[in-house]
Protein backbone atom coordinates (compact mmCIF):
# COMPACT_ATOMS: atom_id res chain seq x y z
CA UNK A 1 -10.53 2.24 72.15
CA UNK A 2 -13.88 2.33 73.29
CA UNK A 3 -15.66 5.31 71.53
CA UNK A 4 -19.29 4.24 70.82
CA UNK A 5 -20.17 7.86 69.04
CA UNK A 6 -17.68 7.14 66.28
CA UNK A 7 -18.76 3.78 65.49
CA UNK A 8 -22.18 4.90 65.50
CA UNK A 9 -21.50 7.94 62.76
CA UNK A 10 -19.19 5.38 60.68
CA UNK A 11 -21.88 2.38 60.49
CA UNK A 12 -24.39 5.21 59.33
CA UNK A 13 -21.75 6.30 56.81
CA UNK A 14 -21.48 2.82 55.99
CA UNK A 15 -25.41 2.71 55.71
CA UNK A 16 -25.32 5.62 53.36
CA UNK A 17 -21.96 4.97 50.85
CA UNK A 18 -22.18 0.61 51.11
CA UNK A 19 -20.36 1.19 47.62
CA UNK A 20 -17.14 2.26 49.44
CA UNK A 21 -16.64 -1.27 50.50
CA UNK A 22 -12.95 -3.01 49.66
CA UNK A 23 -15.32 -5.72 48.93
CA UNK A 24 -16.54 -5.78 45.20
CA UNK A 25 -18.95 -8.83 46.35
CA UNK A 26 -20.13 -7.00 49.71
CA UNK A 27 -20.18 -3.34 47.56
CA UNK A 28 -22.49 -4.97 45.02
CA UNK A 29 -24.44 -6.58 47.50
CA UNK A 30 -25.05 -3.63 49.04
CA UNK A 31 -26.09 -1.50 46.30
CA UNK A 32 -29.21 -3.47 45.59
CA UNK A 33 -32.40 -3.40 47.87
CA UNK A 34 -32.68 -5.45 50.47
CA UNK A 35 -35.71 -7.47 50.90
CA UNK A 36 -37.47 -8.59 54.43
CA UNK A 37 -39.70 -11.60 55.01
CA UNK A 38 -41.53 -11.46 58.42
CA UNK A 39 -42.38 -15.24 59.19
CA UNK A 40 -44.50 -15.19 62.67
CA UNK A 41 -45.23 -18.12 64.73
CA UNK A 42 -48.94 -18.15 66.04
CA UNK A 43 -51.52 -19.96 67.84
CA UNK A 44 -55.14 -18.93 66.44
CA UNK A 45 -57.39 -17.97 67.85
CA UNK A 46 -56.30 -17.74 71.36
CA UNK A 47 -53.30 -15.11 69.76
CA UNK A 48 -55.68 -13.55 67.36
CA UNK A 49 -55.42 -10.49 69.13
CA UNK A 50 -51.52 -9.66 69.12
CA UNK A 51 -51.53 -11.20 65.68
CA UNK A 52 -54.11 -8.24 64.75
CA UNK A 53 -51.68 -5.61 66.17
CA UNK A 54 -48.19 -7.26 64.83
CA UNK A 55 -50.30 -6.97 61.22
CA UNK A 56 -51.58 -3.10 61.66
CA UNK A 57 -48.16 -2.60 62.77
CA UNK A 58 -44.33 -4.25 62.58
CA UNK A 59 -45.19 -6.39 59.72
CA UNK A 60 -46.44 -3.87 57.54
CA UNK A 61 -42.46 -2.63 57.60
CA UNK A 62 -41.63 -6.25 56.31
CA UNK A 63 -41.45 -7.05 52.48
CA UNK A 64 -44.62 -9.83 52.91
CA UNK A 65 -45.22 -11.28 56.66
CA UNK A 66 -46.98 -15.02 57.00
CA UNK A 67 -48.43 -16.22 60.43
CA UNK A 68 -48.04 -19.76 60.44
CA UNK A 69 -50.49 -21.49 62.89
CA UNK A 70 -51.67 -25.28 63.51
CA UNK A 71 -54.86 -24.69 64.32
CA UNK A 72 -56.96 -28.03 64.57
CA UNK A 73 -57.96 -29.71 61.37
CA UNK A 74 -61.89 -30.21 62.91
CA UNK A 75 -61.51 -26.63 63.57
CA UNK A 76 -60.22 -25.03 60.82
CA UNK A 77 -60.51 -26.44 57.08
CA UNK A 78 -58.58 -23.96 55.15
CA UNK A 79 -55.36 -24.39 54.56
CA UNK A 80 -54.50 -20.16 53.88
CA UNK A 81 -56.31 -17.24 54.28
CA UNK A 82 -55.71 -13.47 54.91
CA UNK A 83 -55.91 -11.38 58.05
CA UNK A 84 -58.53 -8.81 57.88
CA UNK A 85 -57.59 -6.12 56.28
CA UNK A 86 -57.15 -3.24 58.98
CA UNK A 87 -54.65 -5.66 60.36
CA UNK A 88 -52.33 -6.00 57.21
CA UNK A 89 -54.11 -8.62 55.41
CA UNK A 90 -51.25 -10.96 55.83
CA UNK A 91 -51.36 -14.81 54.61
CA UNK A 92 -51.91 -17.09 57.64
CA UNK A 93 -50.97 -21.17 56.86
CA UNK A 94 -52.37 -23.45 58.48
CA UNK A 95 -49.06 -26.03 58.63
CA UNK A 96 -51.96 -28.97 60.22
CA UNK A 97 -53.43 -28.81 56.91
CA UNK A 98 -50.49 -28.55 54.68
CA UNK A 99 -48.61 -31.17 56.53
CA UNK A 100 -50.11 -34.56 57.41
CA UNK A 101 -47.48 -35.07 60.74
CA UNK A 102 -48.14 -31.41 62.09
CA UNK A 103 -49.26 -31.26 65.65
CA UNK A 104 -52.36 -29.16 66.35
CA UNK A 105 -52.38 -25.94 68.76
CA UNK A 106 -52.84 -26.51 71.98
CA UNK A 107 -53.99 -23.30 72.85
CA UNK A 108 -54.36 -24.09 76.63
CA UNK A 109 -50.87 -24.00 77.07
CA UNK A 110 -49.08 -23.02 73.50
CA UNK A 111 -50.51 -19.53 73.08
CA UNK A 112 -48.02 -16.73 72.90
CA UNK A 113 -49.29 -14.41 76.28
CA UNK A 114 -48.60 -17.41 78.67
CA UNK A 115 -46.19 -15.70 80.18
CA UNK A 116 -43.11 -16.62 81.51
CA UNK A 117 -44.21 -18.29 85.27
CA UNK A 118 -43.08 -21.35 86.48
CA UNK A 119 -46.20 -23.03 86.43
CA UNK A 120 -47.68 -26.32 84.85
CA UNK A 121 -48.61 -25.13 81.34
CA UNK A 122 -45.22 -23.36 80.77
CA UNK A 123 -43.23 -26.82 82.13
CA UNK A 124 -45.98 -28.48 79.16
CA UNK A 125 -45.70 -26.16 76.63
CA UNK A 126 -41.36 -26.13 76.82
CA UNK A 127 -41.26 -29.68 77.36
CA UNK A 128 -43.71 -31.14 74.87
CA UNK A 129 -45.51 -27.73 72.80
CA UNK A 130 -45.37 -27.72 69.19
CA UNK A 131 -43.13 -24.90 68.50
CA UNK A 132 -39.67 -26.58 67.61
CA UNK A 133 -41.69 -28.65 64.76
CA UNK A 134 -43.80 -25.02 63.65
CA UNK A 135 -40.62 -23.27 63.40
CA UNK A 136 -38.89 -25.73 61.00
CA UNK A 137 -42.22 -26.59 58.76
CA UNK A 138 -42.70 -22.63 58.27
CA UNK A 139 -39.05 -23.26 56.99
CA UNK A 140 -40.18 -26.25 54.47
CA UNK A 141 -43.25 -24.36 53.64
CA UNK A 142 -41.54 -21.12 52.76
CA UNK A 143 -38.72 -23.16 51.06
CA UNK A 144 -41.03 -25.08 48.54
CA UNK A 145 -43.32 -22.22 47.29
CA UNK A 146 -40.93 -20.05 44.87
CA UNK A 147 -43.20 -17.27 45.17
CA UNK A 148 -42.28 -16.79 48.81
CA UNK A 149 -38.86 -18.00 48.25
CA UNK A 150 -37.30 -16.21 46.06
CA UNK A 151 -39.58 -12.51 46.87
CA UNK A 152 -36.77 -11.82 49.50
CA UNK A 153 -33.34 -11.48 50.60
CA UNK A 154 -33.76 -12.02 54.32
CA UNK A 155 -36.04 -14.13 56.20
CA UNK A 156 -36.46 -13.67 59.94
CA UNK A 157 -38.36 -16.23 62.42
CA UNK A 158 -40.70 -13.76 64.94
CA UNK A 159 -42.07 -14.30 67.69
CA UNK A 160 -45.26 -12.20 68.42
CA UNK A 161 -44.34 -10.69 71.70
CA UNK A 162 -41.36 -8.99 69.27
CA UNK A 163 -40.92 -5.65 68.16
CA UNK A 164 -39.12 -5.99 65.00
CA UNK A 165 -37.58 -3.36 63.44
CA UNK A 166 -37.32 -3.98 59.84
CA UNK A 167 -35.52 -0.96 58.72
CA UNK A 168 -32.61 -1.84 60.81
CA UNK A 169 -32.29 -5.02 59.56
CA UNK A 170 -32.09 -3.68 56.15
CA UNK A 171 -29.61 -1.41 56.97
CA UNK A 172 -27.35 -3.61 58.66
CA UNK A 173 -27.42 -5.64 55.18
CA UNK A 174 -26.43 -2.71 53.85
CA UNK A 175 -23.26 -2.02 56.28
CA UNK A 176 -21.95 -5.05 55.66
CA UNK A 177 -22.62 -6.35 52.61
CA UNK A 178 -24.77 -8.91 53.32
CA UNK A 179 -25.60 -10.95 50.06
CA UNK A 180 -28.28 -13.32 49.87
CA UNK A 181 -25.99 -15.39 48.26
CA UNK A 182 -24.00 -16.30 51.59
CA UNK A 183 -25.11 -18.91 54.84
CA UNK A 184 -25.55 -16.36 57.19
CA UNK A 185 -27.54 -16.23 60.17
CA UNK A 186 -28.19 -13.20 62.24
CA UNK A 187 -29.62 -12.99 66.09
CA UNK A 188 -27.76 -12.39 69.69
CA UNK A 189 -26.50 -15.55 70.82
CA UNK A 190 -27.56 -17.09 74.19
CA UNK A 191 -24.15 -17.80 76.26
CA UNK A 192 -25.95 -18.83 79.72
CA UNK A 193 -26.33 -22.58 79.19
CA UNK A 194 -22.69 -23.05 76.79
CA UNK A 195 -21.80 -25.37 79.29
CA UNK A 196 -25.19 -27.25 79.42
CA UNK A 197 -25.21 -30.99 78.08
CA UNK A 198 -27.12 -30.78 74.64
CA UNK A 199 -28.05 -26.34 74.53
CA UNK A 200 -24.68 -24.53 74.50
CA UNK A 201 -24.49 -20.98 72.43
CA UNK A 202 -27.54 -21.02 70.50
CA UNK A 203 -29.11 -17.73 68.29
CA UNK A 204 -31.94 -16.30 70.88
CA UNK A 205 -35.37 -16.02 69.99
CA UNK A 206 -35.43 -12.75 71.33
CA UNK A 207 -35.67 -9.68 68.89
CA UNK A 208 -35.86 -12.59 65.73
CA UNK A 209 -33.86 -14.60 63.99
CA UNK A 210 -32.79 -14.19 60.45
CA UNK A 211 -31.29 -16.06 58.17
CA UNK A 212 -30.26 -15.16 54.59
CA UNK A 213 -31.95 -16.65 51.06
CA UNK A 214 -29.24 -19.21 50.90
CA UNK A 215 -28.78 -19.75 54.66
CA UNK A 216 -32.52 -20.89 54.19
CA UNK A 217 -32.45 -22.67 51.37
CA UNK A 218 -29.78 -24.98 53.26
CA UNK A 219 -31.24 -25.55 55.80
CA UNK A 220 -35.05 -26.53 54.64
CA UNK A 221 -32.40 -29.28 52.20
CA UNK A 222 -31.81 -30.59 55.59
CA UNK A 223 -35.24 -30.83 57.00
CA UNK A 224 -36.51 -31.96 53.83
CA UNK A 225 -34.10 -35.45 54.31
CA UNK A 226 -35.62 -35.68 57.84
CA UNK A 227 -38.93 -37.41 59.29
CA UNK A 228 -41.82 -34.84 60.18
CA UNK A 229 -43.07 -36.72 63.32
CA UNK A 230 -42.42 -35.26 66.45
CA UNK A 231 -40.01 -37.21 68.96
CA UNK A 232 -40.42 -36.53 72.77
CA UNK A 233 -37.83 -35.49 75.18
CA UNK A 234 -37.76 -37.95 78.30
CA UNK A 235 -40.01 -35.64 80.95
CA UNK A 236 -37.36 -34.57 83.50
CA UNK A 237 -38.04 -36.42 86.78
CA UNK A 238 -36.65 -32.87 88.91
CA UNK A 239 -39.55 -31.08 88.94
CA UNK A 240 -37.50 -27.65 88.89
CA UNK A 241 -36.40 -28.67 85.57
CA UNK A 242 -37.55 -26.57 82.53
CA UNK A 243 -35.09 -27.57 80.50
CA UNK A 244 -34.73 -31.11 78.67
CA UNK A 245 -32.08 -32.73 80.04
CA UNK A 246 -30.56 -36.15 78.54
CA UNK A 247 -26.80 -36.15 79.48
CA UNK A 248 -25.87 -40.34 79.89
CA UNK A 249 -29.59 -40.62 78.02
CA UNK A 250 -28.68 -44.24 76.35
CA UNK A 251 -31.95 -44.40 74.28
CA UNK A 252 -31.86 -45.49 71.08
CA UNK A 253 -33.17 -41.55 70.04
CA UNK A 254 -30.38 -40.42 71.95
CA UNK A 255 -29.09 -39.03 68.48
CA UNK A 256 -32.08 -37.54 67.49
CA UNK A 257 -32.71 -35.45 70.97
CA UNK A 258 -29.39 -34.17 70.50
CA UNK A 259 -29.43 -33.38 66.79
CA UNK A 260 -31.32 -31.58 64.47
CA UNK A 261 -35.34 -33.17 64.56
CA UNK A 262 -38.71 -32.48 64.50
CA UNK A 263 -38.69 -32.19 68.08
CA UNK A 264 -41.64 -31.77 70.99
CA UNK A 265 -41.32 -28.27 72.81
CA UNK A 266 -40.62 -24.64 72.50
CA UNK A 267 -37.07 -24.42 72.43
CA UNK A 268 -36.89 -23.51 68.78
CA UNK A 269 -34.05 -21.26 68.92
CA UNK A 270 -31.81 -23.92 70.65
CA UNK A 271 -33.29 -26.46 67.56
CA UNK A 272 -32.82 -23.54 64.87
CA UNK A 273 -28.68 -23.14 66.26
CA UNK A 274 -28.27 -27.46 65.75
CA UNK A 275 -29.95 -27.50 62.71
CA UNK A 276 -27.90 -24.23 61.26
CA UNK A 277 -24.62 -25.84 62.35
CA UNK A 278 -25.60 -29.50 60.81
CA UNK A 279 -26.96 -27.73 57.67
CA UNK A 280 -23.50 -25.41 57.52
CA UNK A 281 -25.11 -22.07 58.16
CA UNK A 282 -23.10 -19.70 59.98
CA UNK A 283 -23.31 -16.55 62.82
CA UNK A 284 -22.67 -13.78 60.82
CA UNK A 285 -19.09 -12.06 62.18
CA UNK A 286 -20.62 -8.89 63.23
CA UNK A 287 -23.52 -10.18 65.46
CA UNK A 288 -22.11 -7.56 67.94
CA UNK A 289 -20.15 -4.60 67.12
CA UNK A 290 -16.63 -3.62 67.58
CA UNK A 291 -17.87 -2.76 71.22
CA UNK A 292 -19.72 -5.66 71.99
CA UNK A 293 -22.88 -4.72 71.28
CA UNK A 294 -25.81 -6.92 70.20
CA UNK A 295 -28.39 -5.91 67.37
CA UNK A 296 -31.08 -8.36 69.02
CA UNK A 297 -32.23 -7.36 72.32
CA UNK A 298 -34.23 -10.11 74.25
CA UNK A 299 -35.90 -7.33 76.48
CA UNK A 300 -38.13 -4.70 75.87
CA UNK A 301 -37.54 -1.01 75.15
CA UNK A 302 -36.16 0.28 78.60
CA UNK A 303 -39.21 2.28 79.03
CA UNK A 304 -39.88 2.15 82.55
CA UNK A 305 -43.92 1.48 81.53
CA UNK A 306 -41.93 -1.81 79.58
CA UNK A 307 -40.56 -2.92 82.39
CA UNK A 308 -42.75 -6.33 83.35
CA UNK A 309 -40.68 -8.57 85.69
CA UNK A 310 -38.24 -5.72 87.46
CA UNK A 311 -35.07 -6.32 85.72
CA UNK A 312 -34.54 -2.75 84.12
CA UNK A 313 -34.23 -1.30 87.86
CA UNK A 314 -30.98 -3.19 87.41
CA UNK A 315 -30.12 -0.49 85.08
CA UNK A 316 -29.99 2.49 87.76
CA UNK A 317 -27.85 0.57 90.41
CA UNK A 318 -25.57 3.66 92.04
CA UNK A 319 -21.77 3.68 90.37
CA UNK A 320 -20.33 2.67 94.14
CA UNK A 321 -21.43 -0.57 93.06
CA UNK A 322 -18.60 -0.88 90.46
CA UNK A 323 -15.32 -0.12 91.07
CA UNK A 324 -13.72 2.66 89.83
CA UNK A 325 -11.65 1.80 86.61
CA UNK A 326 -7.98 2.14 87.94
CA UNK A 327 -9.13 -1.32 89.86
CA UNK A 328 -9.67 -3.26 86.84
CA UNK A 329 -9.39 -6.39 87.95
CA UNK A 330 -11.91 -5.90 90.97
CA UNK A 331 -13.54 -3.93 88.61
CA UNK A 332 -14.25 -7.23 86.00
CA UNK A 333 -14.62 -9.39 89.32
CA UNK A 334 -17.73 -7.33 90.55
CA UNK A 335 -19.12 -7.60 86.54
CA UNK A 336 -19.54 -11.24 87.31
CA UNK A 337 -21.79 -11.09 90.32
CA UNK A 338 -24.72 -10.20 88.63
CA UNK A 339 -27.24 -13.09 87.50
CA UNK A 340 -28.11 -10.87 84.41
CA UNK A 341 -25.19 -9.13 83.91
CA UNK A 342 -22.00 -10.34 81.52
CA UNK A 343 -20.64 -13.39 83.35
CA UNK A 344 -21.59 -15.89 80.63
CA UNK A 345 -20.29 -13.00 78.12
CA UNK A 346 -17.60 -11.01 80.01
CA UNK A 347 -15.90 -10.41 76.27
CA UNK A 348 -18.84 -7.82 75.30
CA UNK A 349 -18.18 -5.76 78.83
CA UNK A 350 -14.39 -6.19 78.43
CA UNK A 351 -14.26 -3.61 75.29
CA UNK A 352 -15.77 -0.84 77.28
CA UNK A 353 -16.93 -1.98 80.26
CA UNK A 354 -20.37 -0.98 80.59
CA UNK A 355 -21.47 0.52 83.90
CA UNK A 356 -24.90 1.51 83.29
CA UNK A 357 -25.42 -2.12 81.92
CA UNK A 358 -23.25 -3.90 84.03
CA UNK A 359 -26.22 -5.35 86.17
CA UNK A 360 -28.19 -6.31 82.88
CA UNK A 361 -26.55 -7.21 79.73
CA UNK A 362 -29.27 -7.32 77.68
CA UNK A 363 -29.40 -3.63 77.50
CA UNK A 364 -25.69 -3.10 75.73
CA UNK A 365 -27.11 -2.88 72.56
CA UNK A 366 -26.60 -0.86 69.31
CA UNK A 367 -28.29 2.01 69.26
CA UNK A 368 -29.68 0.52 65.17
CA UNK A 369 -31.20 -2.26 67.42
CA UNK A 370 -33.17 -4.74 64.92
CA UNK A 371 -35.56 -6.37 67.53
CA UNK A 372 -36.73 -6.21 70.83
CA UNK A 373 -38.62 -8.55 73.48
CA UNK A 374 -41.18 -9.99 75.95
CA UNK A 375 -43.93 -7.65 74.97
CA UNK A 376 -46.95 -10.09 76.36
CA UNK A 377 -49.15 -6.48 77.26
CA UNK A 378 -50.54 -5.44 73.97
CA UNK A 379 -50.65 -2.01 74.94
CA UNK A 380 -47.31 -1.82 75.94
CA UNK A 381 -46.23 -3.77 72.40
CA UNK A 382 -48.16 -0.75 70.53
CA UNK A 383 -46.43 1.54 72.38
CA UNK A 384 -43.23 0.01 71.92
CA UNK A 385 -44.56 0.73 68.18
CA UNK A 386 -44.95 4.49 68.37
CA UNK A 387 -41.81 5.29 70.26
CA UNK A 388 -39.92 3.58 67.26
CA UNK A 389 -41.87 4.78 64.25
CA UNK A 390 -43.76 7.69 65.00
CA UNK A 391 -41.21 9.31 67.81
CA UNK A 392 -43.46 9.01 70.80
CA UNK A 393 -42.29 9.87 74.30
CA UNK A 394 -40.79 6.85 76.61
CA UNK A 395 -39.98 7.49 80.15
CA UNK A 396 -36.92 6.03 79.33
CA UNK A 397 -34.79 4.19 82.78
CA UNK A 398 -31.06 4.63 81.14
CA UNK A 399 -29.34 6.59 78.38
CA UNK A 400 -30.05 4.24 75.73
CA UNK A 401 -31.97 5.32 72.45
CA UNK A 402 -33.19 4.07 69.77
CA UNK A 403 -32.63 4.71 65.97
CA UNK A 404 -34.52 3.78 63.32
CA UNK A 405 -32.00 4.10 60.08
CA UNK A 406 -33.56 5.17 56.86
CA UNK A 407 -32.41 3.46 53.57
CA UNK A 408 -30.69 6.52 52.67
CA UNK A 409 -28.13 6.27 55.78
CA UNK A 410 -29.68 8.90 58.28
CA UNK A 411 -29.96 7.84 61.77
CA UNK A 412 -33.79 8.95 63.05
CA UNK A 413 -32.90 9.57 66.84
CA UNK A 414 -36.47 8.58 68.52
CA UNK A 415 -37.42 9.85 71.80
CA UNK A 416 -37.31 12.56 74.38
């Protein structure tokens, strides 16, 4: 039966009492604190500006935060320092100086508030950017400094146009007994490309992606056996293409573009999903809830002020345009039509059948939401911010709301 408002009360019961598990492993687990590393992935100084407000703000919730950047080795000698202190005084590494294959930052085209156009620099920086090979060397770097390593339970990959909610993360440990014992990984999964030669489901970017101690430590054992150099997709001779594309590709690196490798680009999510499956790290089971609902959005708040390319308007289409629910069958037949909606995904709408969301999936999410996306305006990113910690008004385009879930099991309703 489809009765959100239950769920909702049980997973904060959950939350509250994780000792009432059947699970003596998951009940221990549990008990004990749960511990958040915040790894960001930067480009300094062209993104010293959101990296300033993700440090005053989201990754002072996390356990320690690092910003790992490539600037140039001409540039930039040091190989660590700190963020200034009224923005967290968080460690930045510079991976060009701690790793001789490391490509520098390209700021031109790498930086973080790009923006999501079609043009030249965003076909450059997916295509051949630096990102895949940052993401995994934060991974080594984290992996061989025991300091970092073992100082937390949970280590999530950020992006800095995120608004990460570390609370929720810690809760949702808590619900289900995570243990940073087990290969776990935890994100929404990208089901638009599953049938696409060498991407199927991946673990989005959007929101984060986290990974447990152990899930980590397996799969920096794998990178570790691997070379460091970047390899270089074939540049795709359709000139709509954004997305590598190697299907027949007889190449003698065949096998490394289609495995797990030190890649060119910034499909690191897509990388991060190979590598977790060759390095036996698995999607958690409750990635969604008994409803369907993701913890990761890959949109922003639905704050109208949020909304940056016109997709949350998708989120007031009039009820005529689903059928009522006694036609079921035309009813699951119009939630295909929709390019954002749940035809990739159609099990999460089957369980209640979302009409708000029906137009854009993205948006049937738990109300304990652990990240959100595509915050590029810095003003909008710290407002994102206050609605979630300090309870600042949203004009707010659906029923959704936010909760921000305190160690103690209460549910913090945020909003008007």
């Amino acid at each position: 039966p489809c009765n959100p408002a239950v769920l909702d009360q049980e997973y904060l019961r959950r939350v509250a009492l994780p000792s009432s598990d059947p699970s003596p492993k998951r009940a221990a687990a549990s008990a004990l604190p749960v511990r958040v590393a915040c790894m960001y992935l930067a480009v300094l100084p062209s993104d010293q500006a959101q990296a300033h407000l993700q440090g005053a703000s989201f990754a002072k919730h996390c356990d320690w935060a690092i910003f790992f950047t490539s600037t140039p080795r001409a540039q930039e000698e040091r190989s660590t320092w700190k963020l200034p202190r009224r923005a967290g005084a968080h460690i930045v590494v510079n991976l060009a100086q701690s790793y001789p294959d490391a490509r520098e930052d390209q700021s031109r085209f790498m930086k973080t508030r790009l923006g999501s156009t079609t043009g030249k620099y965003t076909k450059k920086k997916l295509l051949i950017g630096n990102t895949i090979q940052k993401s995994l060397l934060a991974t080594l770097y984290v992996a061989e400094h025991a300091t970092l390593l073992e100082t937390a339970d949970l280590f999530c990959w950020l992006e800095l146009d995120s608004a990460f909610v570390a609370e929720n993360l810690r809760a949702f440990a808590r619900a289900h007994g995570v243990s940073a014992d087990d290969p776990w990984f935890f994100a929404s999964l990208s089901m638009g490309m599953k049938f696409d030669a060498g991407v199927g489901v991946f673990p989005h970017t959007g929101g984060g992606i986290c990974v447990t101690r152990e899930g980590l430590r397996r799969l920096a054992g794998l990178l570790s056996t691997l070379g460091k150099k970047t390899t270089f997709y074939p540049w795709p001779n359709d000139a709509a293409s954004f997305v590598p594309s190697f299907a027949g590709y007889r190449d003698p690196e065949a096998k490394t573009l289609t495995g797990c490798a030190f890649l060119a680009g910034h499909w690191w999510d897509v990388m991060l999903g190979r590598c977790f499956r060759f390095s036996n790290v698995t999607a958690h089971p409750a990635l969604e809830d008994e409803v369907g609902r993701f913890y990761f959005s890959t949109s922003p708040l639905p704050c109208r002020d949020h909304d940056a390319d016109g997709t949350m308007q998708w989120l007031q289409r009039p009820q005529r345009d689903v059928p009522p629910r006694r036609h079921r069958l035309a009813r699951l037949t119009r939630s295909l039509c929709f390019p954002f909606g749940f035809s990739a995904e159609l099990h999460r709408f089957a369980s209640c059948e979302p009409e708000e969301e029906v137009a854009n999936a993205d948006y049937w999410i738990s109300p304990f939401a652990i990240g959100f996306h595509r915050y590029k305006n810095l003003s909008k990113q710290m407002h994102a911010y206050r609605v979630l910690y300090e309870g600042a008004e949203c004009d707010w385009v659906s029923s959704y709301r936010p909760h921000l879930v305190r160690t103690d099991g209460r549910g913090q309703r945020v909003g008007a």
